[in-house]
C-alpha atoms as a PDB file:
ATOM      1  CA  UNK A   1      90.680 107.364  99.740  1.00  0.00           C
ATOM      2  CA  UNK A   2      94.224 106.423 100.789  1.00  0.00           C
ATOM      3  CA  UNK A   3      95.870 109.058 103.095  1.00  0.00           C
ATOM      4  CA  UNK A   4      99.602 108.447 103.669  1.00  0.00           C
ATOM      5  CA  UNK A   5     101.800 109.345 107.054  1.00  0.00           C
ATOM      6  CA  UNK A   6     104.865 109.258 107.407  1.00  0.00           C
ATOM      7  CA  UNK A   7     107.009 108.105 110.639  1.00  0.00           C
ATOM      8  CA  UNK A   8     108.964 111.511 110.595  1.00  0.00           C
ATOM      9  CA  UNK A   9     105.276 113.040 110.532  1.00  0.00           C
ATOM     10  CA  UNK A  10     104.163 111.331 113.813  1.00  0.00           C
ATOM     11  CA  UNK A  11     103.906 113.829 117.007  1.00  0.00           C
ATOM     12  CA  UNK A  12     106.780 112.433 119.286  1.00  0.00           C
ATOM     13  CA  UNK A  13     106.633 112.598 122.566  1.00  0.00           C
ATOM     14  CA  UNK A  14     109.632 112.253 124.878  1.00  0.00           C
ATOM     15  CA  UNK A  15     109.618 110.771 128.465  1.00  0.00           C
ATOM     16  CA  UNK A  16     113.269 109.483 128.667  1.00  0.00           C
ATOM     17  CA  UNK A  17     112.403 106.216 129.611  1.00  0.00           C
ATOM     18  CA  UNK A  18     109.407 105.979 126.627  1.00  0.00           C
ATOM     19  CA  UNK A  19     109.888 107.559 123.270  1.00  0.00           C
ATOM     20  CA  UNK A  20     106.425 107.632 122.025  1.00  0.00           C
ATOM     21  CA  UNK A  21     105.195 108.403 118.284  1.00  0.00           C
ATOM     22  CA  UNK A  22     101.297 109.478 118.173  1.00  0.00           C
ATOM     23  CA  UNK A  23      99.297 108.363 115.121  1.00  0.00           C
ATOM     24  CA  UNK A  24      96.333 110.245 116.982  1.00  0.00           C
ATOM     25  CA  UNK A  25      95.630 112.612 119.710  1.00  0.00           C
ATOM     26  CA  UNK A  26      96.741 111.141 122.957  1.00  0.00           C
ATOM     27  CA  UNK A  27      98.057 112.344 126.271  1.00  0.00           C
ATOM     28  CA  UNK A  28     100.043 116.063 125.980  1.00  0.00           C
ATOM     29  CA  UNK A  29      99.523 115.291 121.628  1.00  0.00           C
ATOM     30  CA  UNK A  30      95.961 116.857 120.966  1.00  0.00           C
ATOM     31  CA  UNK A  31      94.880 117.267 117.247  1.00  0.00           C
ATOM     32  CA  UNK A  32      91.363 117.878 117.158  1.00  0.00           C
ATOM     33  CA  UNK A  33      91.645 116.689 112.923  1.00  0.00           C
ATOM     34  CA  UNK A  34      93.587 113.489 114.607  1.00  0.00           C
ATOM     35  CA  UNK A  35      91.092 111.945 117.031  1.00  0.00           C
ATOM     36  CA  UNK A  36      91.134 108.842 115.505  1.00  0.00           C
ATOM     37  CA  UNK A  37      89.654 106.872 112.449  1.00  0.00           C
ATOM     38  CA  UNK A  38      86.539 105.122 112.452  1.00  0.00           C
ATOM     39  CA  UNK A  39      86.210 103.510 115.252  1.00  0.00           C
ATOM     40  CA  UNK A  40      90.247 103.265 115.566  1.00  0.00           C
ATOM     41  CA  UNK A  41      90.735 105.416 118.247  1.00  0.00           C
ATOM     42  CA  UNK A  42      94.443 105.180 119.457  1.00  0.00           C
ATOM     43  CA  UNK A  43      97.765 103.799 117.711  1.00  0.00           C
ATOM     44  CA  UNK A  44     101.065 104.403 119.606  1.00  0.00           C
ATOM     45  CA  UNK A  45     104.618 104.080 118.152  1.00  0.00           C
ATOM     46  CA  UNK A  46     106.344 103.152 121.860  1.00  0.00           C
ATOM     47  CA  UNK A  47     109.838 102.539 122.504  1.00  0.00           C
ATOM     48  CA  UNK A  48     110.396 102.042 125.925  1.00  0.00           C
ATOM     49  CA  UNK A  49     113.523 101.630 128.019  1.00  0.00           C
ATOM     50  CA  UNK A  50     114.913  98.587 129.735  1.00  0.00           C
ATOM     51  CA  UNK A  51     113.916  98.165 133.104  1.00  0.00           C
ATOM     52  CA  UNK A  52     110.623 100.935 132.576  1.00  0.00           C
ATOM     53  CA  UNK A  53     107.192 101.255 131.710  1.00  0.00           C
ATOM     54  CA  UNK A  54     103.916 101.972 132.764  1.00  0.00           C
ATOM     55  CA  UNK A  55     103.381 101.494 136.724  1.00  0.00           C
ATOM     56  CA  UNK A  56      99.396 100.475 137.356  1.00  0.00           C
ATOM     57  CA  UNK A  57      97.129 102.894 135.819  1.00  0.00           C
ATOM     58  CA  UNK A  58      93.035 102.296 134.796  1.00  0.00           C
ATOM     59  CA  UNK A  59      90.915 102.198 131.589  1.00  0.00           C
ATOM     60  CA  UNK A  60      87.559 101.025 130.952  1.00  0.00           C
ATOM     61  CA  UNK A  61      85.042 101.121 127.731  1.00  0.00           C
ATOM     62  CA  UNK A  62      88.195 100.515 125.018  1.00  0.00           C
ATOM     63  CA  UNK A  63      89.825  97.526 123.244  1.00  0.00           C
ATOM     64  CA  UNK A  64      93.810  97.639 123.641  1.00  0.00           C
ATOM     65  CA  UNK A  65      95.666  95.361 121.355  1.00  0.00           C
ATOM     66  CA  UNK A  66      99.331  95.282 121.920  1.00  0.00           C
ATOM     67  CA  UNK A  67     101.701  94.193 119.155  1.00  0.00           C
ATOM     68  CA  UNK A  68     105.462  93.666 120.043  1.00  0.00           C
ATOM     69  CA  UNK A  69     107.864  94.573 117.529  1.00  0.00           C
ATOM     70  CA  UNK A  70     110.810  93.745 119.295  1.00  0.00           C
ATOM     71  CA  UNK A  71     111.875  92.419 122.545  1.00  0.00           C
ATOM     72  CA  UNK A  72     109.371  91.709 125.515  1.00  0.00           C
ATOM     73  CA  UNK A  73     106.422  93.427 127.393  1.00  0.00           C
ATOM     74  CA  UNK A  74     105.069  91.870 130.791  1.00  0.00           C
ATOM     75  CA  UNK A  75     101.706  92.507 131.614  1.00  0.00           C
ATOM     76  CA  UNK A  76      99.862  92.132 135.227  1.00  0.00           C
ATOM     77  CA  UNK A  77      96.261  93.324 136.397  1.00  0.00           C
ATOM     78  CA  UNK A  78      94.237  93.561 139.477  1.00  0.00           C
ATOM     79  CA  UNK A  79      92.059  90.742 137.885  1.00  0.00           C
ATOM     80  CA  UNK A  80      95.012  88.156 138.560  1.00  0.00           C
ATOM     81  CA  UNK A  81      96.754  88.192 135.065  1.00  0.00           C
ATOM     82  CA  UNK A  82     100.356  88.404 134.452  1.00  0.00           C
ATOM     83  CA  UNK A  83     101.678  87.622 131.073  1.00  0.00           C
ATOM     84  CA  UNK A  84     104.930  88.135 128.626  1.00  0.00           C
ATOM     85  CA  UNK A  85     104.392  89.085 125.269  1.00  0.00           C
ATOM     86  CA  UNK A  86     107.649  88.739 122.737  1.00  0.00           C
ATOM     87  CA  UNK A  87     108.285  89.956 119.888  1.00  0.00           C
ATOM     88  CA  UNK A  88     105.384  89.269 116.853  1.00  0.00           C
ATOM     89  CA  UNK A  89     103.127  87.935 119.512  1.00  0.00           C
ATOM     90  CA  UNK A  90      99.862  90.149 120.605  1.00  0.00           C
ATOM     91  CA  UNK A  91      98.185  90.802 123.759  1.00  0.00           C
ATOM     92  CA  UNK A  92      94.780  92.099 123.998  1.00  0.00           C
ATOM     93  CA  UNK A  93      92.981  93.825 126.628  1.00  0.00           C
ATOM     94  CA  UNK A  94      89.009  94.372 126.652  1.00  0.00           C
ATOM     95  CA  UNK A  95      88.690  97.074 129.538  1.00  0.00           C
ATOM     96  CA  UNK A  96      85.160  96.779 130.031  1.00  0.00           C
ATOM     97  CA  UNK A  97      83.577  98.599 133.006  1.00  0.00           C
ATOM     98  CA  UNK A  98      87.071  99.305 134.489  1.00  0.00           C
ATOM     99  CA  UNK A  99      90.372  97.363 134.521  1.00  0.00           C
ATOM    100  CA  UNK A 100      93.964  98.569 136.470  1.00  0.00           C
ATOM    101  CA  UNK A 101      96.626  96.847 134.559  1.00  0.00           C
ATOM    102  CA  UNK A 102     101.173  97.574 134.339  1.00  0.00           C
ATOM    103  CA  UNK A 103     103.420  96.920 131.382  1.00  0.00           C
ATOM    104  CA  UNK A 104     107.062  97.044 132.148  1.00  0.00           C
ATOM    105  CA  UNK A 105     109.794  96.417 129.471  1.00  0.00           C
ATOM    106  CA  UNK A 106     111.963  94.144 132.284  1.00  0.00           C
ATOM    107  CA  UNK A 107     114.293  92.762 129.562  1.00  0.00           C
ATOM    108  CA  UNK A 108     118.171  94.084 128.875  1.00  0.00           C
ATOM    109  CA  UNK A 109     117.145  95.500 125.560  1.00  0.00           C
ATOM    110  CA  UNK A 110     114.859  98.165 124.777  1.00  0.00           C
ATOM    111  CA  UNK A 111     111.158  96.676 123.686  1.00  0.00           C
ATOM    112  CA  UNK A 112     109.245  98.395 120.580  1.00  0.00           C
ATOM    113  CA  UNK A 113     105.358  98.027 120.245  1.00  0.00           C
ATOM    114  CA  UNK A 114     102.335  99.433 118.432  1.00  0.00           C
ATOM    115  CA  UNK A 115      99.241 100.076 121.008  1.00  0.00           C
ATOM    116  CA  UNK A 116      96.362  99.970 119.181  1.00  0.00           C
ATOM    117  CA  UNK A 117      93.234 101.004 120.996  1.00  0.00           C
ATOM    118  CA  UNK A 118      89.557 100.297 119.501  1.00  0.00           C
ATOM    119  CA  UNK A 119      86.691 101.682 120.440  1.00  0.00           C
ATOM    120  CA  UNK A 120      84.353  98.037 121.811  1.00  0.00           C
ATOM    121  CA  UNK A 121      80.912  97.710 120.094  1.00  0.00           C
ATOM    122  CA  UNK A 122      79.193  98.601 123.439  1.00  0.00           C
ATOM    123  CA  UNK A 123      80.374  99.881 126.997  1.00  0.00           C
ATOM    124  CA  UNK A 124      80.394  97.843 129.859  1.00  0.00           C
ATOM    125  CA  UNK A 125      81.136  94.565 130.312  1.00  0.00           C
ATOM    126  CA  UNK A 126      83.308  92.369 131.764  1.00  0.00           C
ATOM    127  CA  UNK A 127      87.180  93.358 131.569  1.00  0.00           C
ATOM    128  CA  UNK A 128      89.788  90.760 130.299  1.00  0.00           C
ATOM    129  CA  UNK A 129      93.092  89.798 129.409  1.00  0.00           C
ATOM    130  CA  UNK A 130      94.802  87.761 126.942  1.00  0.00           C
ATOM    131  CA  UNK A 131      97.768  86.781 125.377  1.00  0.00           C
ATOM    132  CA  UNK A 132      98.999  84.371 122.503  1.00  0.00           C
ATOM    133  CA  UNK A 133     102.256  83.202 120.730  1.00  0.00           C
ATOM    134  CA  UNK A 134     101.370  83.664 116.465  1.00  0.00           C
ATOM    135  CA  UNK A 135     104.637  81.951 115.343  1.00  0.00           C
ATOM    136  CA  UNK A 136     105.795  84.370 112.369  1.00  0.00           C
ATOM    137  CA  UNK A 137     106.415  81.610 109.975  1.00  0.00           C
ATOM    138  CA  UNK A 138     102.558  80.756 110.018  1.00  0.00           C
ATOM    139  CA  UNK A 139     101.825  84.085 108.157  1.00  0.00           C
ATOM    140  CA  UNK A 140     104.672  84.469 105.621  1.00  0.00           C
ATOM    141  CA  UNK A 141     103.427  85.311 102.440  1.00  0.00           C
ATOM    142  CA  UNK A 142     100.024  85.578 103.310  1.00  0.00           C
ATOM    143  CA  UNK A 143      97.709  87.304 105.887  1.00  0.00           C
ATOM    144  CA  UNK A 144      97.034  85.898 109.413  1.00  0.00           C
ATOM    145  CA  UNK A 145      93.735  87.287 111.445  1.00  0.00           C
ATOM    146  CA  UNK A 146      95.688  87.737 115.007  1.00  0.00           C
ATOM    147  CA  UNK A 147      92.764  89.803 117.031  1.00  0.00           C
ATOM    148  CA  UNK A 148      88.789  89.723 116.521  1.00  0.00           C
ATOM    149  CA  UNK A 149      85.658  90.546 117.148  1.00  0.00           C
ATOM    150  CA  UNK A 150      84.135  87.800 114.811  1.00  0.00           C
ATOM    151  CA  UNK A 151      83.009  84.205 116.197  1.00  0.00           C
ATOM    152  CA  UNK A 152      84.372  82.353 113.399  1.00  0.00           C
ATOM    153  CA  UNK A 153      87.762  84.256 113.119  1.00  0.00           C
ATOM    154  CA  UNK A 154      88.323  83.360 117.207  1.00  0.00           C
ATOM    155  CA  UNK A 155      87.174  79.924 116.582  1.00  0.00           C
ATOM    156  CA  UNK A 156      90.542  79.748 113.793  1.00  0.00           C
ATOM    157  CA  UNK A 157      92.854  81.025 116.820  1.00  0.00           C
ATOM    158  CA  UNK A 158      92.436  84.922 116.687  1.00  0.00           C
ATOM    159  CA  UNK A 159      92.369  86.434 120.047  1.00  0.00           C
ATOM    160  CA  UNK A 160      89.174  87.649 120.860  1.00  0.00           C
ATOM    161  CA  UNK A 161      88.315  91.766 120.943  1.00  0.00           C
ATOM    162  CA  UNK A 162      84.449  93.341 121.848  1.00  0.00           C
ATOM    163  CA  UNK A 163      84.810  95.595 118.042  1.00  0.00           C
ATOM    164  CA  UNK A 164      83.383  94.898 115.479  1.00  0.00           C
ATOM    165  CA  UNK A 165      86.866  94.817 114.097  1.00  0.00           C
ATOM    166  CA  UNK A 166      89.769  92.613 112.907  1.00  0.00           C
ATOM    167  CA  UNK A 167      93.498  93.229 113.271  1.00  0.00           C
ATOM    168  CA  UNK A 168      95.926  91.364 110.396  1.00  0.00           C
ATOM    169  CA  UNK A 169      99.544  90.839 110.356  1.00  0.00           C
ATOM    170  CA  UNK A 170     101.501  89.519 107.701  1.00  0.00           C
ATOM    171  CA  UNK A 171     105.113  89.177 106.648  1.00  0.00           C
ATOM    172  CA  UNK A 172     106.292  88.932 102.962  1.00  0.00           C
ATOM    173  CA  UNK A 173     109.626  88.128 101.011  1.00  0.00           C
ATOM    174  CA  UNK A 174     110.615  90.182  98.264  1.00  0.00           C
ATOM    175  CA  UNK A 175     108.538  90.457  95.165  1.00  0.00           C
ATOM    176  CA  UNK A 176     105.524  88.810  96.891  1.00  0.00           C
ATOM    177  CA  UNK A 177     102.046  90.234  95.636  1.00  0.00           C
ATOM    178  CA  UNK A 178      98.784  89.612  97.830  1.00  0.00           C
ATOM    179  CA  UNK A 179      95.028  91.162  97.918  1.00  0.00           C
ATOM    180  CA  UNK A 180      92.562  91.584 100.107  1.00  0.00           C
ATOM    181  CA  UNK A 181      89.071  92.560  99.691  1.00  0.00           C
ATOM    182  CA  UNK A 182      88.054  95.438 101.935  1.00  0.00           C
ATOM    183  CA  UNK A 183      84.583  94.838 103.305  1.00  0.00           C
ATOM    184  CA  UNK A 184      81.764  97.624 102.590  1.00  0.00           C
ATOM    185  CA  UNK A 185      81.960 100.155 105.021  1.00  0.00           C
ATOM    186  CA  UNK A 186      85.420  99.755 106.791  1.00  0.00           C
ATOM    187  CA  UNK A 187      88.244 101.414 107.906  1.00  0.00           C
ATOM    188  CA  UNK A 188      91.759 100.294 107.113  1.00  0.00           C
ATOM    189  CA  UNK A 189      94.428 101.527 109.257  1.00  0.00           C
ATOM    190  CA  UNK A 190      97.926 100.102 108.055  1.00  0.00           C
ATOM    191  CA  UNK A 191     101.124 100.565 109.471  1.00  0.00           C
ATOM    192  CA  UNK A 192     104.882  98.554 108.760  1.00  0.00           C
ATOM    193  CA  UNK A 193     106.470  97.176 110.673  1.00  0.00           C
ATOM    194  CA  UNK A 194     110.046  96.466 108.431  1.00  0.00           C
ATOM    195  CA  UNK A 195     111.017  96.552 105.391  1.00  0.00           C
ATOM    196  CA  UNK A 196     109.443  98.349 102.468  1.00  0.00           C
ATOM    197  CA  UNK A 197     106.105  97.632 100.880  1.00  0.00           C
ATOM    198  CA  UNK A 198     103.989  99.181  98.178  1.00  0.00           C
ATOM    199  CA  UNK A 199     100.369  99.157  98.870  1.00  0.00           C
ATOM    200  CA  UNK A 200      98.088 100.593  96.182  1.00  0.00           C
ATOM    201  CA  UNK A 201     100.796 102.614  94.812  1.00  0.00           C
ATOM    202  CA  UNK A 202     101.891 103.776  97.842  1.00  0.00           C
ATOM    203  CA  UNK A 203     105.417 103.180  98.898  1.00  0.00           C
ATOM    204  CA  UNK A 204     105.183 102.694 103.066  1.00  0.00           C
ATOM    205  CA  UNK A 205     108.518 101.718 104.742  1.00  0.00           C
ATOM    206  CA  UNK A 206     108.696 100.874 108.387  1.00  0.00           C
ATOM    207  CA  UNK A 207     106.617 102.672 110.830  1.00  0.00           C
ATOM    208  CA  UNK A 208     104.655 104.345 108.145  1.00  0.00           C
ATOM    209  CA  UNK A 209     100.631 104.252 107.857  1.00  0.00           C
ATOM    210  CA  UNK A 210      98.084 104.568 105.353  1.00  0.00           C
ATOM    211  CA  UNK A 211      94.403 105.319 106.246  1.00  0.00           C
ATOM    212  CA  UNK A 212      92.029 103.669 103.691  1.00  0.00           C
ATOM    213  CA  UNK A 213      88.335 103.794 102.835  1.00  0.00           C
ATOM    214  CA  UNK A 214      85.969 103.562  99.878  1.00  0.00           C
ATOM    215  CA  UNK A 215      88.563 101.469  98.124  1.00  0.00           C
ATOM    216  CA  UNK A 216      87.391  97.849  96.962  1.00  0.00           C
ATOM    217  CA  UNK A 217      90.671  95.974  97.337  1.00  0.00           C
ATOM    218  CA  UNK A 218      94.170  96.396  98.895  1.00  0.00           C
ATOM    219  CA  UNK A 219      96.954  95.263  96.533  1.00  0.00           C
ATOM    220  CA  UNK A 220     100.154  94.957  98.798  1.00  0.00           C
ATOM    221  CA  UNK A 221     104.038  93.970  96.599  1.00  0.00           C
ATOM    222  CA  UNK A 222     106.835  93.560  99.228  1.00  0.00           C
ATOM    223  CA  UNK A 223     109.863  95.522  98.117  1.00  0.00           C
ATOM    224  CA  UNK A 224     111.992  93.523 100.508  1.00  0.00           C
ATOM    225  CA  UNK A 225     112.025  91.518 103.527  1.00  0.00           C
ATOM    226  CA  UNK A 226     108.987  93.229 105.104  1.00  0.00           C
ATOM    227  CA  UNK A 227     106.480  92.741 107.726  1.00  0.00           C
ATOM    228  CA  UNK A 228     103.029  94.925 108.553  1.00  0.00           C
ATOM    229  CA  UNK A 229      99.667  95.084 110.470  1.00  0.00           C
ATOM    230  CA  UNK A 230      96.103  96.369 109.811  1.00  0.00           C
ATOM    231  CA  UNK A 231      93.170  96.870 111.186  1.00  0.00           C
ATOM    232  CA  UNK A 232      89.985  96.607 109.699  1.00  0.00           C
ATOM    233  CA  UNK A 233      87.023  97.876 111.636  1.00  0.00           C
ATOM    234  CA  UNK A 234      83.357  99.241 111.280  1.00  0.00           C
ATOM    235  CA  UNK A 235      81.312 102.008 113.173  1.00  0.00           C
ATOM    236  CA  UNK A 236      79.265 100.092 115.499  1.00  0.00           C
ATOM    237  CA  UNK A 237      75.439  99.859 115.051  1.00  0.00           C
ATOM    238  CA  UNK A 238      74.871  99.601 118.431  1.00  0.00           C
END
């Protein structure tokens, strides 16, 4: 099953300051045949204004993984964080039994990001914050693990998430062909980030998605200068 949607296709949601794109319900978008996929619960399309964003505000029991398209988000927390993600770096967030937490765009430019939110393998916990730098020229032409829930794939550098879930990135020249082998059971959300790519058969330009399952192997062909993120995830047993 490979389910295409495109950008135009996404609720928008318009707050002056934030121009948000909903991949599923959230907020004043609710699609009760869009409340997520898998255990994928949230993916946000957010432009946000110079000087703007989100003043303190709580979650708990969800795995937020922030990827910065362009410019700069800056992060603090009432656990003592503060950190500035640019863009093609990740921040992740495990909320745990309750977290209060700002992002402000405090740059000159306007800052573009995908939220992704995943539901954790079990409530509770712990909250915590992270952040890390994934220089893009480590993962051109092939696929870089930037977020998991899997020992060994935090023990390569990944940032570390409480799903049983892994988030890829990946940016490809032109006429570059790679696979990937889609593990029994998962859910593939994918979404570009630039340029065009073909996945499957599937044409997907920037901002696009695809939602995958029961397919053995992705087969993605850069049509041009093009960069993209998935996540992979299961339903937790727990």
């Amino acid at each position: 099953m490979i389910e295409k949607r495109e950008f135009a296709e996404l609720a928008h949601v318009n707050h002056d300051w934030l121009q948000a794109r909903h991949h599923f319900s959230f907020g004043k978008y609710w699609d009760p045949a869009r409340m997520g996929f898998g255990p994928i619960r949230v993916w946000n399309d957010d432009q946000i204004a110079p000087q703007t964003g989100f003043p303190m505000h709580g979650h708990q029991n969800m795995e937020i993984i922030t990827y910065v398209r362009e410019g700069a988000i800056t992060h603090r927390d009432n656990m003592g964080n503060e950190g500035r993600t640019e863009a093609g770096d990740i921040q992740v967030m495990s909320a745990g039994s309750g977290v209060m937490h700002s992002e402000y765009n405090l740059e000159d430019d306007e800052t573009r990001l995908f939220q992704i939110w995943i539901e954790p393998r079990a409530p509770g916990g712990n909250p915590r914050w992270d952040g890390k730098r994934f220089p893009q020229g480590d993962r051109v032409d092939q696929l870089e693990i930037l977020a998991s829930g899997f020992d060994e794939d935090i023990d390569n550098g990944a940032l570390m998430i409480q799903s049983d879930a892994r988030l890829y990135g990946a940016r490809l020249t032109p006429g570059t062909l790679i696979e990937h082998r889609i593990a029994e059971g998962a859910h593939i959300y994918l979404v570009g980030s630039a340029g065009q790519i073909r996945v499957n058969g599937e044409l997907v330009d920037a901002r696009d998605s695809l939602a995958i399952r029961d397919i053995p192997v992705l087969e993605i062909e850069a049509l041009d200068d093009a960069e993209f993120v998935f996540v992979e995830a299961w339903e937790s047993q727990n």
